[in-house]
N, C-alpha and C. Protein backbone atom coordinates (compact mmCIF):
# COMPACT_ATOMS: atom_id res chain seq x y z
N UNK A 1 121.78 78.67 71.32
CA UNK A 1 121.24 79.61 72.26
C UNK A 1 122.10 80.88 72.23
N UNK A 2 121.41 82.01 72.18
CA UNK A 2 121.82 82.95 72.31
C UNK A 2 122.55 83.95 73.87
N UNK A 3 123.69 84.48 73.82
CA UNK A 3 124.05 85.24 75.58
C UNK A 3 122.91 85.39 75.81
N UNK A 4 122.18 85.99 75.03
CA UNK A 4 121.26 86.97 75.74
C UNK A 4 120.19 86.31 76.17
N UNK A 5 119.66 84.89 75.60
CA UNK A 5 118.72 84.14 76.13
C UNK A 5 119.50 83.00 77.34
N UNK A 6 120.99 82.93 77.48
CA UNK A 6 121.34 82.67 77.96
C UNK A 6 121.59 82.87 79.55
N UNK A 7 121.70 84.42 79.50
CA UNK A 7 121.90 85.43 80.23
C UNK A 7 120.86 85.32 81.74
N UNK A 8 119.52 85.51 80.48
CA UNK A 8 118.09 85.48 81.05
C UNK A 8 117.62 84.38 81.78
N UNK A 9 118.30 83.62 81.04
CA UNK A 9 117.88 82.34 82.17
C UNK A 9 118.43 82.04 83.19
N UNK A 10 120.02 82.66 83.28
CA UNK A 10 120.96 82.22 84.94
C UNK A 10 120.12 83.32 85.46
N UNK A 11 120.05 84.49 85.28
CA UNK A 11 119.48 85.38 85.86
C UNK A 11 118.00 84.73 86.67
N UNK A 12 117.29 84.16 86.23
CA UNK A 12 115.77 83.88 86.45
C UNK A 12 116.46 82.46 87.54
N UNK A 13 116.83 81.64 87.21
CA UNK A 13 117.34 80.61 88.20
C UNK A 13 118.34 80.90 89.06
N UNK A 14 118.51 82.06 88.98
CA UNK A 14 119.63 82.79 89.98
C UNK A 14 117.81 83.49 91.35
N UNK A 15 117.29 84.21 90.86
CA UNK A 15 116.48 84.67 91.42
C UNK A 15 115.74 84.12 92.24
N UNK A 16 115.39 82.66 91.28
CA UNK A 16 114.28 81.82 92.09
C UNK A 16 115.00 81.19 93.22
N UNK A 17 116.37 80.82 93.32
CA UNK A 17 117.19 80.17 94.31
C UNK A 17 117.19 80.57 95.23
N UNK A 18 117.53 82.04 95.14
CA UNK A 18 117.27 83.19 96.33
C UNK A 18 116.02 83.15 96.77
N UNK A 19 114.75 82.70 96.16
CA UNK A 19 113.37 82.66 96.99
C UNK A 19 113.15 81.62 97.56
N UNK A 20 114.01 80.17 97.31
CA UNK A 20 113.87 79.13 97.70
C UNK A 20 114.14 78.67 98.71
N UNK A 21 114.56 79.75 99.99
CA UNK A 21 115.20 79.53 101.35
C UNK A 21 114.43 78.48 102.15
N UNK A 22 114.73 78.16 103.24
CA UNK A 22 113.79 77.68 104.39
C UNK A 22 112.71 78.14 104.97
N UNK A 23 112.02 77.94 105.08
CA UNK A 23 110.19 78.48 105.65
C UNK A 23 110.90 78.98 106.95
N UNK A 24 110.05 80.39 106.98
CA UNK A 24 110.44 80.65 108.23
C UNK A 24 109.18 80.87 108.78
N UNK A 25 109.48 80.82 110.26
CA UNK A 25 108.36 80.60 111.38
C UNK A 25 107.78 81.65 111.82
N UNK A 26 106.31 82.17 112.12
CA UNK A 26 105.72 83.28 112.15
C UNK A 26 105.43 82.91 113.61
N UNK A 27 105.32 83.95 114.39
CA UNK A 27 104.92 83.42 115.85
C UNK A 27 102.89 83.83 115.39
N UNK A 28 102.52 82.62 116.30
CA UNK A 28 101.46 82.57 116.06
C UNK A 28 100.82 83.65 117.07
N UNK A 29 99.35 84.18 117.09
CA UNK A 29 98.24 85.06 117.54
C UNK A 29 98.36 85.21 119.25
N UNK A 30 98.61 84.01 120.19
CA UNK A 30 98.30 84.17 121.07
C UNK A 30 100.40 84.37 121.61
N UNK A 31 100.89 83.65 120.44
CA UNK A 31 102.72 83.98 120.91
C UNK A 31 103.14 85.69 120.94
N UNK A 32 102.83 86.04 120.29
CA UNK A 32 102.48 87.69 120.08
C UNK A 32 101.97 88.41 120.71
N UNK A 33 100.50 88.16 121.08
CA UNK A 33 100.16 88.89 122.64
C UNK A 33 100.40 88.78 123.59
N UNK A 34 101.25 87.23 123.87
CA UNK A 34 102.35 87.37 125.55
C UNK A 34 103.13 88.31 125.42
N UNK A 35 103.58 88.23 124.22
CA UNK A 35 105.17 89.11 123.85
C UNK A 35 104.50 90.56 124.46
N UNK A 36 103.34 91.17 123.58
CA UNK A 36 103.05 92.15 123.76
C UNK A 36 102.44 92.97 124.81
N UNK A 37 102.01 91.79 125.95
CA UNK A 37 101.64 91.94 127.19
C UNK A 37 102.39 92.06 127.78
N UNK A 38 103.58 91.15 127.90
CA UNK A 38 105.04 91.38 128.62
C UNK A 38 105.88 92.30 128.71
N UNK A 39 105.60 93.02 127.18
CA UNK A 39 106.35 94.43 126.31
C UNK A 39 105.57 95.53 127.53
N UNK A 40 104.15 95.15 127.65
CA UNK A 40 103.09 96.83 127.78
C UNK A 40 103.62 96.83 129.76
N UNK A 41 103.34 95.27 130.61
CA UNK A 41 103.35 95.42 131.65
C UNK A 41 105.05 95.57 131.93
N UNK A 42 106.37 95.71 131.65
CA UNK A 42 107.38 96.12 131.73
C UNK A 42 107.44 97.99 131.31
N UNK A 43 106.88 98.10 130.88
CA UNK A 43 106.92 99.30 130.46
C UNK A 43 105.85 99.88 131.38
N UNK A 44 105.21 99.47 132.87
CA UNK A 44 104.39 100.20 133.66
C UNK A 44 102.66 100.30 132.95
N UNK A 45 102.57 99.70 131.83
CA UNK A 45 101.25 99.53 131.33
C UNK A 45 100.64 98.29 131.38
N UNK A 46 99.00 98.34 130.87
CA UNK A 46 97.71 97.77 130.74
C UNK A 46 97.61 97.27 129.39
N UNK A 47 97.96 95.95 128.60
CA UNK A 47 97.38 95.67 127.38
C UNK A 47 95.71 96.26 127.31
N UNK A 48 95.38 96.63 126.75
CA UNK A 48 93.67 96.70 126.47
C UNK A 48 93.10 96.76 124.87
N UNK A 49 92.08 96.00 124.74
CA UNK A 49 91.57 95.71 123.32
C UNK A 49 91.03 97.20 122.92
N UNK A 50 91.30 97.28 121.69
CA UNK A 50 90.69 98.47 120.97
C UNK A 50 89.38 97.95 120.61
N UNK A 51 88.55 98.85 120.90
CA UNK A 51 87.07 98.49 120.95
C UNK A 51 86.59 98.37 118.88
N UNK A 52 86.33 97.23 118.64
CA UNK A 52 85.98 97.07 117.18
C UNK A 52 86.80 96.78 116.45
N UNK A 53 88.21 96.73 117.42
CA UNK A 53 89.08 96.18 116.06
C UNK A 53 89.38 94.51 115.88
N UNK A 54 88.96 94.16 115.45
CA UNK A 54 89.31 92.56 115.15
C UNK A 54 89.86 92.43 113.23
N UNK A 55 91.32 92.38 113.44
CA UNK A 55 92.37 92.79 112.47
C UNK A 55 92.82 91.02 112.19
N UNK A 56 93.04 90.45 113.71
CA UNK A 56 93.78 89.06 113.37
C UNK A 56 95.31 89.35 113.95
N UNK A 57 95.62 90.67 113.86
CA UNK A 57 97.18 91.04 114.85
C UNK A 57 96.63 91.53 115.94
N UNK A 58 97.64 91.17 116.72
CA UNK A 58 97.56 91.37 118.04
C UNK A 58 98.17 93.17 118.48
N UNK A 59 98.65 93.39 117.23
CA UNK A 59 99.37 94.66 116.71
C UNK A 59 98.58 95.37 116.88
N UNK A 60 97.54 95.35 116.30
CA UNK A 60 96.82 96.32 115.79
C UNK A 60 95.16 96.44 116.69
N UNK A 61 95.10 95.11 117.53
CA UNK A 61 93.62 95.08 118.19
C UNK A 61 93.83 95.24 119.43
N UNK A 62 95.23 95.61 119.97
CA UNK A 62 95.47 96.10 121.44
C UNK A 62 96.24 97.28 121.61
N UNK A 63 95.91 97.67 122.43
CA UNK A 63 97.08 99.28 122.71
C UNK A 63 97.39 98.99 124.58
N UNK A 64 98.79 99.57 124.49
CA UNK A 64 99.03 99.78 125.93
C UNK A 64 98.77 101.04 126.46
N UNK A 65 97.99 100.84 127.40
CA UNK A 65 97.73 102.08 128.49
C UNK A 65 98.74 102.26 129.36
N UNK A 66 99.22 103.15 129.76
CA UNK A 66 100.52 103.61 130.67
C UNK A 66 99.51 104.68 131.66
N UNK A 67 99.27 104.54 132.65
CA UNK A 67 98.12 105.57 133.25
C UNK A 67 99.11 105.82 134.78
N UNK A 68 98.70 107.35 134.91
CA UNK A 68 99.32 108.37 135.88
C UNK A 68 100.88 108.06 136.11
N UNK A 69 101.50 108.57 137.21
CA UNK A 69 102.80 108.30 137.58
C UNK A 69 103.69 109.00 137.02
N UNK A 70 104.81 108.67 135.88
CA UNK A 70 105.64 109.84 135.45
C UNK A 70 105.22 110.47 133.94
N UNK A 71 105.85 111.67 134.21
CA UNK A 71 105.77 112.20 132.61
C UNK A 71 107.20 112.88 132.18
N UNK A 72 107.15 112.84 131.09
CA UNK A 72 108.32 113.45 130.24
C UNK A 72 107.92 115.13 130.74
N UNK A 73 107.64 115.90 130.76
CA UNK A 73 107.58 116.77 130.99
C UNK A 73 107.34 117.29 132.53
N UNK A 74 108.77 118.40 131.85
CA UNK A 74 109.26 118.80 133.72
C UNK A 74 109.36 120.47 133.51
N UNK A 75 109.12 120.67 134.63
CA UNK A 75 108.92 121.96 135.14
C UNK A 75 110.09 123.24 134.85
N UNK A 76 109.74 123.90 134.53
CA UNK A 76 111.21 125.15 133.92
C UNK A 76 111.32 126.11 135.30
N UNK A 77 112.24 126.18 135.46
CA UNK A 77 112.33 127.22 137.19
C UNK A 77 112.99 128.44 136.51
């Protein structure tokens, strides 16, 4: 065997080892929209569905409404 075919191969079983970790855990559909309900009503907002979006994330098919009360913008005297 040659370094260089040698080489290629720790390299490639070096790589795959590194992909071979432990499964990691995805929070599932409805673990995600507590989170994200919990996120919107701490922050003074309304989870609400975006009308037509059905994506499968909870990311992307809800938005928080934050309605009246404060604003970043203040008055110059």
């Amino acid at each position: 065997m040659t370094a260089r075919i040698l080489l290629s191969s720790l390299l490639l079983a070096a790589s795959l080892a590194a992909c071979a970790g432990p499964p990691r855990s995805h929070p599932t559909y409805g673990q995600e929209l507590d989170r994200l309900t919990a996120d919107c009503t701490a922050r003074g907002g309304i989870l609400a569905p975006i009308s037509g979006a059905q994506s499968g994330r909870p990311q992307t098919d809800y938005v928080c409404e934050i309605r009246g009360g404060t604003s970043r913008l203040t008055r110059g005297n």
